[in-house]
C-alpha atoms as a PDB file:
ATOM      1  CA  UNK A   1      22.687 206.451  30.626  1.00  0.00           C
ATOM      2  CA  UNK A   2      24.350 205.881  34.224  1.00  0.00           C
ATOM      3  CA  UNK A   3      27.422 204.385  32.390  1.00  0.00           C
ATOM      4  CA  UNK A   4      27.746 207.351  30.017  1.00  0.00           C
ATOM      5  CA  UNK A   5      28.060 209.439  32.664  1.00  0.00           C
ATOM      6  CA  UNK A   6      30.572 207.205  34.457  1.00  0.00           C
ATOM      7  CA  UNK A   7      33.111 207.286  31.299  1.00  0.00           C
ATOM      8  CA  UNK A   8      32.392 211.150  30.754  1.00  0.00           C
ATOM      9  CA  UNK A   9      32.923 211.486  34.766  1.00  0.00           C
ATOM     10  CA  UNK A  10      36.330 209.220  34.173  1.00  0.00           C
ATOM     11  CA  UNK A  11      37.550 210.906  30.789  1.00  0.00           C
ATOM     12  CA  UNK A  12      37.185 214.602  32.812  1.00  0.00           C
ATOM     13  CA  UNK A  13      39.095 214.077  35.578  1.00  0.00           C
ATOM     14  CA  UNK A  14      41.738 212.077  33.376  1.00  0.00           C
ATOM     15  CA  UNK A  15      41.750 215.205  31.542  1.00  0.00           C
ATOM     16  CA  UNK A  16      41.953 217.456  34.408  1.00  0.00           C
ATOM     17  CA  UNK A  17      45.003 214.765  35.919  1.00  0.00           C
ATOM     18  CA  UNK A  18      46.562 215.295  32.743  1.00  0.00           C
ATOM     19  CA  UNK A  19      46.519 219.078  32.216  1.00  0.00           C
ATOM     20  CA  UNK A  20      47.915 219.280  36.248  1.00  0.00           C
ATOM     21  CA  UNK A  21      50.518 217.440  35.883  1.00  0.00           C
ATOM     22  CA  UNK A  22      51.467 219.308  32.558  1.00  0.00           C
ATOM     23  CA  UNK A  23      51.831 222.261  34.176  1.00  0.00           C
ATOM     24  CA  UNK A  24      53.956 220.837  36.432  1.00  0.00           C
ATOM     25  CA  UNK A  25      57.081 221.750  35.187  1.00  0.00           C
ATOM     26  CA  UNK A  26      59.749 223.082  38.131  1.00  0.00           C
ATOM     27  CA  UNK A  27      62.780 225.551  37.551  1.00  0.00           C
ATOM     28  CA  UNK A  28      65.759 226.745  39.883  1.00  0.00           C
ATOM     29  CA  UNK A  29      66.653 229.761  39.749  1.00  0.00           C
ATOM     30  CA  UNK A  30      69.962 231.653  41.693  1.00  0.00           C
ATOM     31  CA  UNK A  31      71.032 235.305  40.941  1.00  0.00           C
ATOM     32  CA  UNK A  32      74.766 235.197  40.479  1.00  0.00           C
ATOM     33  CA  UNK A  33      74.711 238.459  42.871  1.00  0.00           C
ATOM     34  CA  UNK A  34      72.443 239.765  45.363  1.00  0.00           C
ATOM     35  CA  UNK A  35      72.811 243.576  44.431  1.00  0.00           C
ATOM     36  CA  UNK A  36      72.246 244.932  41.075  1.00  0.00           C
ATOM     37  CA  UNK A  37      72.612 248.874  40.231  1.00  0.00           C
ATOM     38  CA  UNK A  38      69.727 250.423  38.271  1.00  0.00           C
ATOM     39  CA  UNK A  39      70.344 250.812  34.781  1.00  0.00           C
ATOM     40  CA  UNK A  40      72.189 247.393  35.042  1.00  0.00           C
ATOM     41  CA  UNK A  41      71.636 243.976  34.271  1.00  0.00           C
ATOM     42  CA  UNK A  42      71.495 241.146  36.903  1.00  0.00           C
ATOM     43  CA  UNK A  43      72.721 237.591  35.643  1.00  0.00           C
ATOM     44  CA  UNK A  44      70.097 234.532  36.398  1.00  0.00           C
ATOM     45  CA  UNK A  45      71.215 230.784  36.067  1.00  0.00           C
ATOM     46  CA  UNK A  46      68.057 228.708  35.610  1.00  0.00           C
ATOM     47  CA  UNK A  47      67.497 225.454  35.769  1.00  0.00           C
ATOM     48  CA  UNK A  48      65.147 222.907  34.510  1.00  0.00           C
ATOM     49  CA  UNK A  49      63.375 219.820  36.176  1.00  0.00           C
ATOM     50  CA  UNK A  50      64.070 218.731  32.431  1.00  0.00           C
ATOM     51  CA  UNK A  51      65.543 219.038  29.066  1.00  0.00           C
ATOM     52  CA  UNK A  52      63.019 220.525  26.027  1.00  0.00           C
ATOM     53  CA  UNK A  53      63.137 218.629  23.206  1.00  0.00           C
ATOM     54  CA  UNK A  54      62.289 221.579  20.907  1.00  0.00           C
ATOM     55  CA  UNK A  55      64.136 225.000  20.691  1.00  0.00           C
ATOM     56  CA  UNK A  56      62.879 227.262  24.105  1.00  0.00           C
ATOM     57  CA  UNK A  57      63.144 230.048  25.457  1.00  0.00           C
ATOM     58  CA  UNK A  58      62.679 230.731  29.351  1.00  0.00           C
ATOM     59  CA  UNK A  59      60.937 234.224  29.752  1.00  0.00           C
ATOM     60  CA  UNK A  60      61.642 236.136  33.571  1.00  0.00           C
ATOM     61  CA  UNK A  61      59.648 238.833  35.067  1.00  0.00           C
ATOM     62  CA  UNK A  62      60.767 240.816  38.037  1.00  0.00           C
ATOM     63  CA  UNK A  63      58.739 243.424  39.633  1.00  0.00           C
ATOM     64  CA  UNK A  64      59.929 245.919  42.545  1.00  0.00           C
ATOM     65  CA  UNK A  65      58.298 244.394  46.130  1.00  0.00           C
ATOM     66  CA  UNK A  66      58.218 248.554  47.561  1.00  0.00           C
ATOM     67  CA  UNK A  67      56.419 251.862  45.994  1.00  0.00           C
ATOM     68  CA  UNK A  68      56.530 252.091  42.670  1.00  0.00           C
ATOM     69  CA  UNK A  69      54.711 254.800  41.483  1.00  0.00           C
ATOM     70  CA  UNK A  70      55.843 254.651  37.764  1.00  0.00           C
ATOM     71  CA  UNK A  71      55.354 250.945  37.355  1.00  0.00           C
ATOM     72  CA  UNK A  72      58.664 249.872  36.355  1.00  0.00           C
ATOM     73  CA  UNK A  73      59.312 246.685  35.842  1.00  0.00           C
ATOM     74  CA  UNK A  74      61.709 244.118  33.840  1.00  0.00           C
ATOM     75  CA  UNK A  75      61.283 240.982  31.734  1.00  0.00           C
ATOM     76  CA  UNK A  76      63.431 239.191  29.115  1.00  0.00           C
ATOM     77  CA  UNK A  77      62.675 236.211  26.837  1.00  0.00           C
ATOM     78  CA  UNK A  78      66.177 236.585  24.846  1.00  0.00           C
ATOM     79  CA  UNK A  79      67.968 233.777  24.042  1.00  0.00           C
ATOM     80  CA  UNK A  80      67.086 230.128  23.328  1.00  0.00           C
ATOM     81  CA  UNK A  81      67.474 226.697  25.245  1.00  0.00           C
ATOM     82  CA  UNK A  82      69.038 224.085  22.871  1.00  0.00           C
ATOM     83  CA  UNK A  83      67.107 220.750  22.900  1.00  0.00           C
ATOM     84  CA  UNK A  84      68.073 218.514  25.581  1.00  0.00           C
ATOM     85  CA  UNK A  85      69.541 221.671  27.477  1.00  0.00           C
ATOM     86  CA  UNK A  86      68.675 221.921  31.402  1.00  0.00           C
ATOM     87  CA  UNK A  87      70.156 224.341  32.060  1.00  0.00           C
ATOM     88  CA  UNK A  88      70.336 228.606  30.806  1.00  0.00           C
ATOM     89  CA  UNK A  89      71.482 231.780  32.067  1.00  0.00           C
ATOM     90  CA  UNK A  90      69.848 234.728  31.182  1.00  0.00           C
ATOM     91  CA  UNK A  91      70.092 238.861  32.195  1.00  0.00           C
ATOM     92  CA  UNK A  92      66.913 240.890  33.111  1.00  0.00           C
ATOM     93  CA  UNK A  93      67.752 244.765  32.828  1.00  0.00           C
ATOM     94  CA  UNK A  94      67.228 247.051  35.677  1.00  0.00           C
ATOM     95  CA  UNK A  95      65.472 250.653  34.073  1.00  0.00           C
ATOM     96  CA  UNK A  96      67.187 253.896  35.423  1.00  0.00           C
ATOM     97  CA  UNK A  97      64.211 254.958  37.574  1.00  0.00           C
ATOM     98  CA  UNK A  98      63.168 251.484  39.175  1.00  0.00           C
ATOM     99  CA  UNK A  99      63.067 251.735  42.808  1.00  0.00           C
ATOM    100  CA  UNK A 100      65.250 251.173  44.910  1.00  0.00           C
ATOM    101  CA  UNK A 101      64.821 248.282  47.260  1.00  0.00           C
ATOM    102  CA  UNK A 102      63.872 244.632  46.951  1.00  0.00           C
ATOM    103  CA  UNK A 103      62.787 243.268  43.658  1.00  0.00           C
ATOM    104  CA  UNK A 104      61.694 239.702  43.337  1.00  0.00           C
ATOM    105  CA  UNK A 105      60.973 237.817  40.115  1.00  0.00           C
ATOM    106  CA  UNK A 106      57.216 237.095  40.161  1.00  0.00           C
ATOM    107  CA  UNK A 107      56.940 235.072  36.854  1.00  0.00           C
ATOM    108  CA  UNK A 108      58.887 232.436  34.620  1.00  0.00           C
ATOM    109  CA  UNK A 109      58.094 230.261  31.488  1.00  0.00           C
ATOM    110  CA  UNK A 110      58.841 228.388  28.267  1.00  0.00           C
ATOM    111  CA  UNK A 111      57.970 229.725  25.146  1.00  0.00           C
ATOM    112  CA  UNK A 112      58.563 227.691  22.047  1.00  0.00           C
ATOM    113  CA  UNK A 113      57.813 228.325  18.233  1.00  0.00           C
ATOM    114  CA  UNK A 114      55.403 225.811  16.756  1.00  0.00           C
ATOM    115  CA  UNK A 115      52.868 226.109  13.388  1.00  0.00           C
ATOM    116  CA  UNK A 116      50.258 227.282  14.914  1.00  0.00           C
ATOM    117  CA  UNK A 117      52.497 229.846  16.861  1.00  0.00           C
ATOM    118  CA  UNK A 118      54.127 230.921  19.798  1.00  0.00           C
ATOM    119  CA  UNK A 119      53.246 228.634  23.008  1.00  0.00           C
ATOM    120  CA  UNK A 120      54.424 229.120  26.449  1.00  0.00           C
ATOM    121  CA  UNK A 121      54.214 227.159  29.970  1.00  0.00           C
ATOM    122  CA  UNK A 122      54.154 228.583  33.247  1.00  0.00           C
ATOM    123  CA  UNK A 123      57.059 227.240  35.381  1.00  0.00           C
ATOM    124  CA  UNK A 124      56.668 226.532  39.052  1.00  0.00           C
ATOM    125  CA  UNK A 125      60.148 228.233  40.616  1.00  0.00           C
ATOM    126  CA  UNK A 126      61.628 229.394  43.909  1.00  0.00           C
ATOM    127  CA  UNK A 127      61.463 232.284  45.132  1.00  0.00           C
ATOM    128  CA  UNK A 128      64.160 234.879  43.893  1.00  0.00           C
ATOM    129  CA  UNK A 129      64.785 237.864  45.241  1.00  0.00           C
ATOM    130  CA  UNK A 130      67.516 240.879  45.000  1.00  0.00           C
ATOM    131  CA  UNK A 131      68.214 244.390  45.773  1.00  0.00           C
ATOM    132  CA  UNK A 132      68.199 247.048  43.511  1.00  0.00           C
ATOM    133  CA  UNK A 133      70.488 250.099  44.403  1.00  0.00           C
ATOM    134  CA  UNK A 134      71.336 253.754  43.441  1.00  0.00           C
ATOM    135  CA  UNK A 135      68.434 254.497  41.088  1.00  0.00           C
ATOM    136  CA  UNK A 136      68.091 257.861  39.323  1.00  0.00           C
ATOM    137  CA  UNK A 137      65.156 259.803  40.771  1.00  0.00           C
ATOM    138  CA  UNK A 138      63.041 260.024  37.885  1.00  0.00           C
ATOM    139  CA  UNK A 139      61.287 264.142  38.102  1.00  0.00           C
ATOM    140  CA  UNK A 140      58.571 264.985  35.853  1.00  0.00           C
ATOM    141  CA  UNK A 141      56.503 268.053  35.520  1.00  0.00           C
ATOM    142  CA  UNK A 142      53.487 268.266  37.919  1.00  0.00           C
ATOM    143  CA  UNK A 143      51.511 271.170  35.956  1.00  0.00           C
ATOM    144  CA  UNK A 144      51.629 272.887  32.159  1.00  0.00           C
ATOM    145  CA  UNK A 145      49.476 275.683  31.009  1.00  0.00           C
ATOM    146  CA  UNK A 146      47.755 274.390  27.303  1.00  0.00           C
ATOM    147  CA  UNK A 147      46.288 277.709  25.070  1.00  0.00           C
ATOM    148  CA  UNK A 148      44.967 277.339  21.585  1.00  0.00           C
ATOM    149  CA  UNK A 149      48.155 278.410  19.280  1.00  0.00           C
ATOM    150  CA  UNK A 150      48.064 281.447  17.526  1.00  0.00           C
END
C-alpha cells in the first residue's frame, strides 16, 4: 500500500512538473510606436521563445490602465504564424471612445486549430504599454420618458 502511494505521489508531481513547464512558453513583445490615436491601430512585433510546428495564431488583449466607464477594450487574433515562424506582427485597433491615457496589453496566447477544436496557451510576456490620444468623447442620453403607444 505504502509503495502505491509513493508511485501515485511520484506520477502527480511529474504531472504537475510537466503541465508547469508547458505553460512556460515566453513572448517579446515591442510596439513599433509609443502613441496611438483612438480609432487607430497600433502595430505589435512579437516574438517567440520558439517556433510552432503547427499553424498559430498569437491573440493580444489591451485594456485602458485609467477610468473607463464604458469598458472599452481591444483584442485581435487575426492572422496566422507559419510553422517554424518566431516571429509575427500583428495590429490591435483602438475604438473611438477608449480613453485616453495609458493602455497596457494585459493578455497574450497561441491558439491553434486541431480535431477536437480550437486550443490556446497562455504566453508569459513583458510588460507593454502605450498611450492612447485624442479620443472622441463618447455622450449618451442620461434620461427618456417610456409611455404605452397609442
Amino acid at each position: 500500500m505504502t509503495r502505491g502511494i509513493g508511485v501515485f505521489t511520484g506520477l502527480l508531481l511529474a504531472g504537475i512538473y510537466c503541465v508547469a513547464t508547458a505553460q512556460d512558453r515566453v513572448a517579446e513583445m515591442k510596439p513599433n510606436q509609443k502613441t496611438v490615436q483612438a480609432g487607430q491601430s497600433i502595430k505589435f512585433e512579437v516574438t517567440l521563445d520558439k517556433a510552432p510546428n503547427v499553424a498559430a495564431s498569437v491573440c493580444l488583449h489591451a485594456d485602458p490602465t485609467v477610468e473607463n466607464p464604458f469598458g472599452l477594450w481591444s483584442e485581435n487574433c487575426g492572422g496566422a504564424i507559419a510553422p517554424g515562424s518566431k516571429s509575427y506582427t500583428t495590429t490591435l485597433g483602438i475604438p473611438d471612445g477608449g480613453p485616453n491615457g495609458k493602455w497596457k496589453v494585459d493578455n497574450a496566447y497561441v491558439r491553434f486549430q486541431s480535431q477536437g477544436g480550437a486550443n490556446s496557451r497562455n504566453l508569459q510576456f513583458n510588460t507593454v504599454e502605450f498611450e492612447v490620444v485624442g479620443a472622441k468623447a463618447i455622450e449618451l442620453p442620461d434620461r427618456a420618458t417610456i409611455e404605452i403607444a397609442k
